[in-house]
Every structure is written in C-alpha cells, then in structure tokens.
PDB file of N, CA and C in Angstrom:
ATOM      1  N   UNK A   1    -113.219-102.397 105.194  1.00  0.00           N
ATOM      2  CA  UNK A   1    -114.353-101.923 105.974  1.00  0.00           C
ATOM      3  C   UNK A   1    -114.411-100.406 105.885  1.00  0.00           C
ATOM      4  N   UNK A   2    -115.673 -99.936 105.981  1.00  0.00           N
ATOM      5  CA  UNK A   2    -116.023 -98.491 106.077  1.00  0.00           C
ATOM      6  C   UNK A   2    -116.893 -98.481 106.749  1.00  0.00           C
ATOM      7  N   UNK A   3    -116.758 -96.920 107.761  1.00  0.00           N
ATOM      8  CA  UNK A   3    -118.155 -97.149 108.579  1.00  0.00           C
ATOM      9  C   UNK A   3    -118.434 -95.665 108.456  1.00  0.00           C
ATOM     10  N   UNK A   4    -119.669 -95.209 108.420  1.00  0.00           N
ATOM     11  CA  UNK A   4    -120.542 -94.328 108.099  1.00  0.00           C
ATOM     12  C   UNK A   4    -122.063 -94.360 108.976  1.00  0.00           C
ATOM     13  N   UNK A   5    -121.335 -93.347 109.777  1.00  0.00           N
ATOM     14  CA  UNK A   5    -123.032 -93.194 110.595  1.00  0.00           C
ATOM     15  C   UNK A   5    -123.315 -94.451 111.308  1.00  0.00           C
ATOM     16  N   UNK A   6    -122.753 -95.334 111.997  1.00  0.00           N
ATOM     17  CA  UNK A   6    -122.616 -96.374 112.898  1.00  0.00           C
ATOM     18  C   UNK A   6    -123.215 -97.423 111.915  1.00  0.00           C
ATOM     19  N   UNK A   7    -123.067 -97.436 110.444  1.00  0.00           N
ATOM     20  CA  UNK A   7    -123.139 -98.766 109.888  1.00  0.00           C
ATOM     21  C   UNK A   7    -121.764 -98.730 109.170  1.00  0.00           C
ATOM     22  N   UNK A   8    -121.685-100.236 109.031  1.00  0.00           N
ATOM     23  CA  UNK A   8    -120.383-100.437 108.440  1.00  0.00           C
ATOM     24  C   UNK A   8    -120.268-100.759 107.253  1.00  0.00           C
ATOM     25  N   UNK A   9    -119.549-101.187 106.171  1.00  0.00           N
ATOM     26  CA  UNK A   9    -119.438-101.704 104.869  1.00  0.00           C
ATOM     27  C   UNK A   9    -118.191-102.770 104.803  1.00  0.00           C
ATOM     28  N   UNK A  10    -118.953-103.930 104.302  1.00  0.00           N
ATOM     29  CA  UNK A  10    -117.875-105.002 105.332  1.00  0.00           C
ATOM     30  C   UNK A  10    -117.402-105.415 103.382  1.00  0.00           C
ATOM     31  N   UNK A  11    -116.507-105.675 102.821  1.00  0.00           N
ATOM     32  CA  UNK A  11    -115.836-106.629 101.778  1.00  0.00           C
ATOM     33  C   UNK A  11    -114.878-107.199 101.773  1.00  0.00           C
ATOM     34  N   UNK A  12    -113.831-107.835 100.627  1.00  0.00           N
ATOM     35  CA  UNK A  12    -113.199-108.488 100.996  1.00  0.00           C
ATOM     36  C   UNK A  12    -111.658-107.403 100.502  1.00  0.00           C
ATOM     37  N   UNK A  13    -110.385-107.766 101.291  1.00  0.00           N
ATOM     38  CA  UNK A  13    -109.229-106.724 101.010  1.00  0.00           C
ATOM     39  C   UNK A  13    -108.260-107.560 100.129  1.00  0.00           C
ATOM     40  N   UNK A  14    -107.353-106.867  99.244  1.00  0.00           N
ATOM     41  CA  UNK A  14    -106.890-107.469  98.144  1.00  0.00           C
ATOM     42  C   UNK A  14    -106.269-108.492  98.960  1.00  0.00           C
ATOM     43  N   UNK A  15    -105.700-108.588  99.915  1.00  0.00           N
ATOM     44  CA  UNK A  15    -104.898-109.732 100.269  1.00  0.00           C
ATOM     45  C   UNK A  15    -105.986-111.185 100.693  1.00  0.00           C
ATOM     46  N   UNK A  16    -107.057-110.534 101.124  1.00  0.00           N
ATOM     47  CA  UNK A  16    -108.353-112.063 101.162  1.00  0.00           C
ATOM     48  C   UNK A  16    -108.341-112.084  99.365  1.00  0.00           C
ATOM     49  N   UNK A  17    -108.955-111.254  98.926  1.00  0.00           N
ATOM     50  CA  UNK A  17    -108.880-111.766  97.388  1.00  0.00           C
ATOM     51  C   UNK A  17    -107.622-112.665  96.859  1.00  0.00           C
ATOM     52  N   UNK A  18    -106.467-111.902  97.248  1.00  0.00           N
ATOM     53  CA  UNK A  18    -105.059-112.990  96.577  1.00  0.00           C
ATOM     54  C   UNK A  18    -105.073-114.152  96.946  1.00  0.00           C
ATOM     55  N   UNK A  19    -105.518-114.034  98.922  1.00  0.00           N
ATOM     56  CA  UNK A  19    -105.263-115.435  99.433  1.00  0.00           C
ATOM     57  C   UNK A  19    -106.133-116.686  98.246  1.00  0.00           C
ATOM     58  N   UNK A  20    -107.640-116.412  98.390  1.00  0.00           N
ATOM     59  CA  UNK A  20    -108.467-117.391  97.909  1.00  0.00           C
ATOM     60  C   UNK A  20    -108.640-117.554  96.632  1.00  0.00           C
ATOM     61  N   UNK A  21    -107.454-116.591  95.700  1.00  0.00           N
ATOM     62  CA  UNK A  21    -107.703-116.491  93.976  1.00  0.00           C
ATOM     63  C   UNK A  21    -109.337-116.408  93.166  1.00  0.00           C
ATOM     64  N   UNK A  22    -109.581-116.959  92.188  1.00  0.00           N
ATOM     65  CA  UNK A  22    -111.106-116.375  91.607  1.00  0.00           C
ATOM     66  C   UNK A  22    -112.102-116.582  92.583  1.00  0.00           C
ATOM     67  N   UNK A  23    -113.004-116.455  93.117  1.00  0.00           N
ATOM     68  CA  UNK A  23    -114.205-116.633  93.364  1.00  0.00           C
ATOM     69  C   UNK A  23    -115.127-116.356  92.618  1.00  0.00           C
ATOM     70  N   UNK A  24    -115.716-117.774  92.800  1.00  0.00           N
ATOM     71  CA  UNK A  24    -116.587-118.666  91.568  1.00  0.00           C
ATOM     72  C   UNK A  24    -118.054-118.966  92.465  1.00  0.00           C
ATOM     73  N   UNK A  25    -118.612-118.934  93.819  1.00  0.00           N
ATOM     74  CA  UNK A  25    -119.888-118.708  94.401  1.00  0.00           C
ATOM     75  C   UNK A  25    -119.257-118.346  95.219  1.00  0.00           C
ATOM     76  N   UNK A  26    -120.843-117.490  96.294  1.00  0.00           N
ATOM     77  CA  UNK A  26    -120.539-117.394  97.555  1.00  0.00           C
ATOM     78  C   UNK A  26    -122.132-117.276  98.127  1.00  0.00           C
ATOM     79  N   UNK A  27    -122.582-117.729  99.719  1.00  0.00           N
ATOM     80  CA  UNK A  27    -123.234-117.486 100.181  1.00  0.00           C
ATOM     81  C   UNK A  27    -123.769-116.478 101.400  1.00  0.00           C
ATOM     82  N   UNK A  28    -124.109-115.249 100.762  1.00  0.00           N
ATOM     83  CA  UNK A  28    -124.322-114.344 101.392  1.00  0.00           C
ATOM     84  C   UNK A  28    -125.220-114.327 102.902  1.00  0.00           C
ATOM     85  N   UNK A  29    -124.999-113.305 104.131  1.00  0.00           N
ATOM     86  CA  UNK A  29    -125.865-113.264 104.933  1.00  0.00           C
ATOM     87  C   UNK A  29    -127.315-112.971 104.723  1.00  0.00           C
ATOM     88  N   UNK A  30    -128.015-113.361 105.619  1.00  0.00           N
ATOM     89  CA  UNK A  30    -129.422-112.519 105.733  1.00  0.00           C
ATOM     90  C   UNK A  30    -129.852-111.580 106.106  1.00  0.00           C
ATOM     91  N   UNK A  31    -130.481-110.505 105.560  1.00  0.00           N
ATOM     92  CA  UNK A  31    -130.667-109.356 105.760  1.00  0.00           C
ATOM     93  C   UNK A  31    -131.144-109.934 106.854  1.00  0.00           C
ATOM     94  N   UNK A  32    -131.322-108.794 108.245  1.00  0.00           N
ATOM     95  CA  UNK A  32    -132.126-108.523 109.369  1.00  0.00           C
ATOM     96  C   UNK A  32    -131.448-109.284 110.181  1.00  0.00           C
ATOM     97  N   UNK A  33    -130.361-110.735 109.878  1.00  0.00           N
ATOM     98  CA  UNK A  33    -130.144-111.057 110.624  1.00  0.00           C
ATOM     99  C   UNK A  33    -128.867-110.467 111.659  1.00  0.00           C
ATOM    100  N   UNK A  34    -128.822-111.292 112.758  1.00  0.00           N
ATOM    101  CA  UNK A  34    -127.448-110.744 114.052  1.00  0.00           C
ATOM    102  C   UNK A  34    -126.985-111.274 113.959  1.00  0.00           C
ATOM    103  N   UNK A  35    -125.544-110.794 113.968  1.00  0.00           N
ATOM    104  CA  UNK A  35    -123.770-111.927 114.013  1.00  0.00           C
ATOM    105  C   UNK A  35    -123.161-110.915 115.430  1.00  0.00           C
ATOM    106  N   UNK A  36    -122.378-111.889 115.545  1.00  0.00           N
ATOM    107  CA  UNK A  36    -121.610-111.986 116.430  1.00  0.00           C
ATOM    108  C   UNK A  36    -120.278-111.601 115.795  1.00  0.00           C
ATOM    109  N   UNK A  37    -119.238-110.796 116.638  1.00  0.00           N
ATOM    110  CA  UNK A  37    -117.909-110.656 115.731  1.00  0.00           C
ATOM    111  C   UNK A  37    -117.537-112.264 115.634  1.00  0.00           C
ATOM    112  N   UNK A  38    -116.904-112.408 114.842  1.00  0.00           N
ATOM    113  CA  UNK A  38    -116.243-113.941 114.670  1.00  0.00           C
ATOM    114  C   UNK A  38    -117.317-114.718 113.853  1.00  0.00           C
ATOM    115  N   UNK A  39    -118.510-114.405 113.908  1.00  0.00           N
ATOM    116  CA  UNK A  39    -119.418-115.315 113.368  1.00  0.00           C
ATOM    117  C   UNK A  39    -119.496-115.394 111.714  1.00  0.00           C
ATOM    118  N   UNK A  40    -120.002-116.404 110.779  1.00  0.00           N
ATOM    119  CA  UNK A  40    -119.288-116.556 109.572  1.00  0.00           C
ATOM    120  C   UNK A  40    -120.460-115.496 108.492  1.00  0.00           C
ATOM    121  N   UNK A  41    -119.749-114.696 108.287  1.00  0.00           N
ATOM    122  CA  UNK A  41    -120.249-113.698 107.074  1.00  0.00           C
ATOM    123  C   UNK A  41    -120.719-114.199 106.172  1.00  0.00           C
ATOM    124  N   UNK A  42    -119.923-115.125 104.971  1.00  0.00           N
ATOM    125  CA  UNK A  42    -119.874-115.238 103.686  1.00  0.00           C
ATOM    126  C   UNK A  42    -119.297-117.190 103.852  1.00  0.00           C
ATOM    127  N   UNK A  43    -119.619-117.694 102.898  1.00  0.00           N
ATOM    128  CA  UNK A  43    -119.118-118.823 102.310  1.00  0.00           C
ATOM    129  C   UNK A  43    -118.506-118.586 100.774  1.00  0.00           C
ATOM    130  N   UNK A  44    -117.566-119.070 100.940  1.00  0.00           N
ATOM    131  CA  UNK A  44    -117.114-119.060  99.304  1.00  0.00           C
ATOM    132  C   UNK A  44    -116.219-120.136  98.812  1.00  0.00           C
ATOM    133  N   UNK A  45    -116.788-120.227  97.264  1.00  0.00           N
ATOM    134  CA  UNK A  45    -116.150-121.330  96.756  1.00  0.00           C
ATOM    135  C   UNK A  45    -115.262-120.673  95.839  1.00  0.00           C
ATOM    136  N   UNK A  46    -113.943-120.601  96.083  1.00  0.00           N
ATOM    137  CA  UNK A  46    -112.536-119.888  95.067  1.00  0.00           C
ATOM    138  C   UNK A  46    -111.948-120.983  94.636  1.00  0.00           C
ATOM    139  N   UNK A  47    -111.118-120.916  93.533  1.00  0.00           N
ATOM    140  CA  UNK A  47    -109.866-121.420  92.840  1.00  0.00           C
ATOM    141  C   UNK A  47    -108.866-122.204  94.141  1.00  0.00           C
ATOM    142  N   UNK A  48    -108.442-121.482  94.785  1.00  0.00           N
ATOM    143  CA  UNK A  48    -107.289-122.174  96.048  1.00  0.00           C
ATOM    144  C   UNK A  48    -108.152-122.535  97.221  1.00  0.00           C
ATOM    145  N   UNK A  49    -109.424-122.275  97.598  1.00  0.00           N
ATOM    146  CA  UNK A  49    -110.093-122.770  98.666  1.00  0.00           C
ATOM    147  C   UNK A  49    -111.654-122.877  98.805  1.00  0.00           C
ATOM    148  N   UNK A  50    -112.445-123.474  99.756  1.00  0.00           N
ATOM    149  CA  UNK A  50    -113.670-123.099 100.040  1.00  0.00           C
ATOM    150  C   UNK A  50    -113.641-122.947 101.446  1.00  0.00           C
ATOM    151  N   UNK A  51    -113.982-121.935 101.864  1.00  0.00           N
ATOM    152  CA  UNK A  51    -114.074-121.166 103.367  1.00  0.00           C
ATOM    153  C   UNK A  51    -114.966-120.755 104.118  1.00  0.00           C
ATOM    154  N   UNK A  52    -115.266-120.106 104.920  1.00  0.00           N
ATOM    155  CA  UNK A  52    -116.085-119.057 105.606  1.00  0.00           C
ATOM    156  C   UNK A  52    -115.479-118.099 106.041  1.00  0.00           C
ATOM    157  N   UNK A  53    -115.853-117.008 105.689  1.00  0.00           N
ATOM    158  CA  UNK A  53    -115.547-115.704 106.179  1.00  0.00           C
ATOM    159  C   UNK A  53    -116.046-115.140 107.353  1.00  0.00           C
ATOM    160  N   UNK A  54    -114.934-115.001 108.600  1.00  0.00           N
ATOM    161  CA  UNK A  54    -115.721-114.518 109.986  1.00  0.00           C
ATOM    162  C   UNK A  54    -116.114-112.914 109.845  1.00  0.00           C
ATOM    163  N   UNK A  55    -116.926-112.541 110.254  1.00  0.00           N
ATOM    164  CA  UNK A  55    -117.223-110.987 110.239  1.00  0.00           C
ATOM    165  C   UNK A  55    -116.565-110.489 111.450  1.00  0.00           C
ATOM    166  N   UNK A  56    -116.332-109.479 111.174  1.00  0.00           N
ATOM    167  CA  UNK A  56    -115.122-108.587 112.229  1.00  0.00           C
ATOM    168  C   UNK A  56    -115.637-107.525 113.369  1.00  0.00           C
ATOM    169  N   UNK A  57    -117.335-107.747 112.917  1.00  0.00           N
ATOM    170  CA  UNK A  57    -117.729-106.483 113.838  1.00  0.00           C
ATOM    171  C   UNK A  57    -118.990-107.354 114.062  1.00  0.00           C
ATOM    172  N   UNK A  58    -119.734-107.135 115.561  1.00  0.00           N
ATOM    173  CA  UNK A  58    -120.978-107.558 115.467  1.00  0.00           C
ATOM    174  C   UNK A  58    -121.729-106.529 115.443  1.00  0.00           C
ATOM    175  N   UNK A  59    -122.985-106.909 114.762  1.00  0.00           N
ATOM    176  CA  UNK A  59    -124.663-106.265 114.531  1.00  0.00           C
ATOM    177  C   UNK A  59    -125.373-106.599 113.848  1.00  0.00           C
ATOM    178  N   UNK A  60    -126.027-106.082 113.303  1.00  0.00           N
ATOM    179  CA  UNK A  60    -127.342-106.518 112.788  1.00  0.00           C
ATOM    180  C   UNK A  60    -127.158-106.190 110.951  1.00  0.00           C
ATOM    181  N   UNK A  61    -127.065-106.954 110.379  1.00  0.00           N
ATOM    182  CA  UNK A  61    -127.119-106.891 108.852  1.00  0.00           C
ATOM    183  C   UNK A  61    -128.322-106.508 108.290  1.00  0.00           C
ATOM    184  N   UNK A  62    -128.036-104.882 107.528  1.00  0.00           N
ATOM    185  CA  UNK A  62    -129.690-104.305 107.191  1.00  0.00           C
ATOM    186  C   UNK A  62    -129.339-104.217 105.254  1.00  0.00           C
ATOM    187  N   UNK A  63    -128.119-104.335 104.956  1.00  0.00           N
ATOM    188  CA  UNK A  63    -128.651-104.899 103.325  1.00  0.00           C
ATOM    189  C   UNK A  63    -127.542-105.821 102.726  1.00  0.00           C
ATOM    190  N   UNK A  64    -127.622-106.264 102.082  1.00  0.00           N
ATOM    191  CA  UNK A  64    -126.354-107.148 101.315  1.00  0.00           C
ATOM    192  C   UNK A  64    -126.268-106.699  99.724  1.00  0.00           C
ATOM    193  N   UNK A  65    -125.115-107.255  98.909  1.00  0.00           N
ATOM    194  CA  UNK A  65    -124.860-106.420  97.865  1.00  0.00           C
ATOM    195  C   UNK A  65    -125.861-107.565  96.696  1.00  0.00           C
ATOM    196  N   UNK A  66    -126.921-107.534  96.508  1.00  0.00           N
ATOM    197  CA  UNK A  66    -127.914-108.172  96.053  1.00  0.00           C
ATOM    198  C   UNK A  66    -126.783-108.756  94.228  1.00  0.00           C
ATOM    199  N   UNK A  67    -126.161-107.929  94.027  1.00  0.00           N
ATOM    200  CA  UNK A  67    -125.513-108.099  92.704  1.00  0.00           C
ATOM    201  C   UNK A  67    -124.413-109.655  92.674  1.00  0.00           C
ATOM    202  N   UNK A  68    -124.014-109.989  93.783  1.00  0.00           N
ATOM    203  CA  UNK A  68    -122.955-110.592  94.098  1.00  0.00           C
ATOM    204  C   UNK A  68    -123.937-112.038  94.394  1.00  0.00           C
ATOM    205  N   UNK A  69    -125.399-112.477  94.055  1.00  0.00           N
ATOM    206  CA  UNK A  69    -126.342-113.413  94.009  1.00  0.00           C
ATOM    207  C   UNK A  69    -126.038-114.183  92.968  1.00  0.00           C
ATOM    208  N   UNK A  70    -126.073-112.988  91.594  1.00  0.00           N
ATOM    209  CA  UNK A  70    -126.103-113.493  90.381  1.00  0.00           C
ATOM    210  C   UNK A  70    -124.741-113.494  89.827  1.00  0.00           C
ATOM    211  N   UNK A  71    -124.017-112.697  90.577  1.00  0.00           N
ATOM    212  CA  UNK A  71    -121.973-112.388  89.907  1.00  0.00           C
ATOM    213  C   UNK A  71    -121.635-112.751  91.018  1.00  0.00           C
ATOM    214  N   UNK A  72    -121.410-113.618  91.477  1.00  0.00           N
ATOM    215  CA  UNK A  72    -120.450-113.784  92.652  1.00  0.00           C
ATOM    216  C   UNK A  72    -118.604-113.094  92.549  1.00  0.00           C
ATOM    217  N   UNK A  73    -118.478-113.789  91.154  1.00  0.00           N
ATOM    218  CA  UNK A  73    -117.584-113.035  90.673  1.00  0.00           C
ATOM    219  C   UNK A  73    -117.154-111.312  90.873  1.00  0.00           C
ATOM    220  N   UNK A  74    -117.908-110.721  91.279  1.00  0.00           N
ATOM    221  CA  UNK A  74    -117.582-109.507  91.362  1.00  0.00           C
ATOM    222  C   UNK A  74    -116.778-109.145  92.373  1.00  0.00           C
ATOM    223  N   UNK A  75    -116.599-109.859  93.605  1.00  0.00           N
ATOM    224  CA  UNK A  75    -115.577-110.445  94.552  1.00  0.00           C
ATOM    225  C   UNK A  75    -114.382-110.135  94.052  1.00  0.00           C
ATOM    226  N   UNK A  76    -114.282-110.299  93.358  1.00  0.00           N
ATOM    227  CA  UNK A  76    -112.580-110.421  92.671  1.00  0.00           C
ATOM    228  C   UNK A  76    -112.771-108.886  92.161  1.00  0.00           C
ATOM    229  N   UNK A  77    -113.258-108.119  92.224  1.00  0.00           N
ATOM    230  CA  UNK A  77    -112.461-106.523  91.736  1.00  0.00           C
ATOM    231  C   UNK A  77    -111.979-105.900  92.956  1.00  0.00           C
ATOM    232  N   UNK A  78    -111.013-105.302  92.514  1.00  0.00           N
ATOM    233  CA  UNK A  78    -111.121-103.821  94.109  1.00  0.00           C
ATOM    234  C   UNK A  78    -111.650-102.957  93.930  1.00  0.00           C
ATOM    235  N   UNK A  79    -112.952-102.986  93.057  1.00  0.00           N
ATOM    236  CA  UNK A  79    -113.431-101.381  93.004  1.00  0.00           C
ATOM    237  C   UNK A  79    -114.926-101.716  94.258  1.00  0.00           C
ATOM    238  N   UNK A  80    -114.154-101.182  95.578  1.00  0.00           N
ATOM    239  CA  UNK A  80    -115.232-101.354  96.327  1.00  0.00           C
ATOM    240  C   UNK A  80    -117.007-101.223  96.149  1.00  0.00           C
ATOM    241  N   UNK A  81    -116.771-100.276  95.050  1.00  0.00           N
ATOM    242  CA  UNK A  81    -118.642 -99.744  94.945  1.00  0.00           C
ATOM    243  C   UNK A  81    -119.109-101.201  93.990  1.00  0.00           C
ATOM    244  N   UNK A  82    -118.789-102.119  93.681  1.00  0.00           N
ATOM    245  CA  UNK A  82    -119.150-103.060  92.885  1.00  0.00           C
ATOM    246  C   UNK A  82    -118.664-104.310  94.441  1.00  0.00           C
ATOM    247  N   UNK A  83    -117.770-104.538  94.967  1.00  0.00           N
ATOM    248  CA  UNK A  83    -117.340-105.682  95.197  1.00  0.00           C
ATOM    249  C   UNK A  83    -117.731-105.785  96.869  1.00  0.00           C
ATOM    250  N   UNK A  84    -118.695-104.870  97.463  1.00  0.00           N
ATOM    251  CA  UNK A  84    -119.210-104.954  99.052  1.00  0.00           C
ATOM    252  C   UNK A  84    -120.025-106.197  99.547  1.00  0.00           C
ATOM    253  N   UNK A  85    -119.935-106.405 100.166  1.00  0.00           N
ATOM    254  CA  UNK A  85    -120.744-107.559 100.884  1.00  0.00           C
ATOM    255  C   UNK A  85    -121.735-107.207 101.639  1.00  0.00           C
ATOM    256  N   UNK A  86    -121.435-106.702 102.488  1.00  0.00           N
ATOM    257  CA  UNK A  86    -122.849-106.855 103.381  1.00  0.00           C
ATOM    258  C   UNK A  86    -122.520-104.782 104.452  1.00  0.00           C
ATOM    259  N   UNK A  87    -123.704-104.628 104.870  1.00  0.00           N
ATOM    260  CA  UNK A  87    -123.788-103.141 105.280  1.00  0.00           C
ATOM    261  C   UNK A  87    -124.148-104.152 107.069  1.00  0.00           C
ATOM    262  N   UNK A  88    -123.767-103.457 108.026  1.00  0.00           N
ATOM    263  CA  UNK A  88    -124.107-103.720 108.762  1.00  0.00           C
ATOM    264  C   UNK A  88    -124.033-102.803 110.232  1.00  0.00           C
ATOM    265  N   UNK A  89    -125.079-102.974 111.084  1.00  0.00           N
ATOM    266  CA  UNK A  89    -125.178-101.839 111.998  1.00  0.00           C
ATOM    267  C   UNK A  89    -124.998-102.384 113.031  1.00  0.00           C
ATOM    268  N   UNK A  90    -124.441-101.550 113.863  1.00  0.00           N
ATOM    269  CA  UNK A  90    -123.998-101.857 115.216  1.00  0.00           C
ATOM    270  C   UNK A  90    -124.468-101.332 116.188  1.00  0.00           C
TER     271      UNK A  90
END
C-alpha cells in the first residue's frame, strides 16, 4: 500500500504473491464503487488457490489498473508501477 494525498494504492506484497503462486485471472473492483475495510477487493484464480482478497482500508475506489483486465498476469511482478490494483480514497 501507498498513500498519497488521502488516496491509497492498494496491490498485492511478495508474500500474497508467494502465498497464491502464478496468477492466471482476477476480478477487479468497480470504479466509483464503496468497500468497507474487510470487504473483498479482487478475486483470483492462481496456481495454489482461488480466493478473494479483503481490502484493508475503506473508501471509495476512483481507478483500477485497467492493464491487469487483459494481463492479469502482471500480478506476479514486484515492480509496483505495473502490478497495482486498485487507487482508492478515503
């Protein structure tokens, strides 16, 4: 997570990546929509599991990483500027 100017930058940390090995889809939030902390971020279908990802902060989701539609795969790097999920404001 990173937060900048009361929005956040929510992805996943090498140890969620190790836990769930490749990720092969995932189903992203909706822009505009509101979560709740705890409420499920992401769905994903990996190598060792299929899950939901709870989000850690609540607010309002104002963009998602549109790239991660068509590469889900991109999940699996740590180079954060490629592998973010969702921006979200609080």
């Amino acid at each position: 997570m990173n937060e900048v100017d009361g929005v956040t930058t929510i992805g996943l940390s090498q140890t969620g990546r190790d836990e769930f090995g490749n990720i092969s889809f995932a189903t992203l939030p909706k822009v505009d929509s509101t979560l709740a902390e705890g409420d499920t971020l992401l769905n994903i279908e990996a190598d060792k599991a299929v899950s939901d990802l709870a989000t850690p902060i609540a607010g309002k989701v104002i963009e998602i990483n549109q790239e991660l539609k068509a590469n889900p795969d991109l999940l699996n790097s740590d180079d954060q500027g490629i592998s973010w999920i969702a921006k979200i404001k609080a």
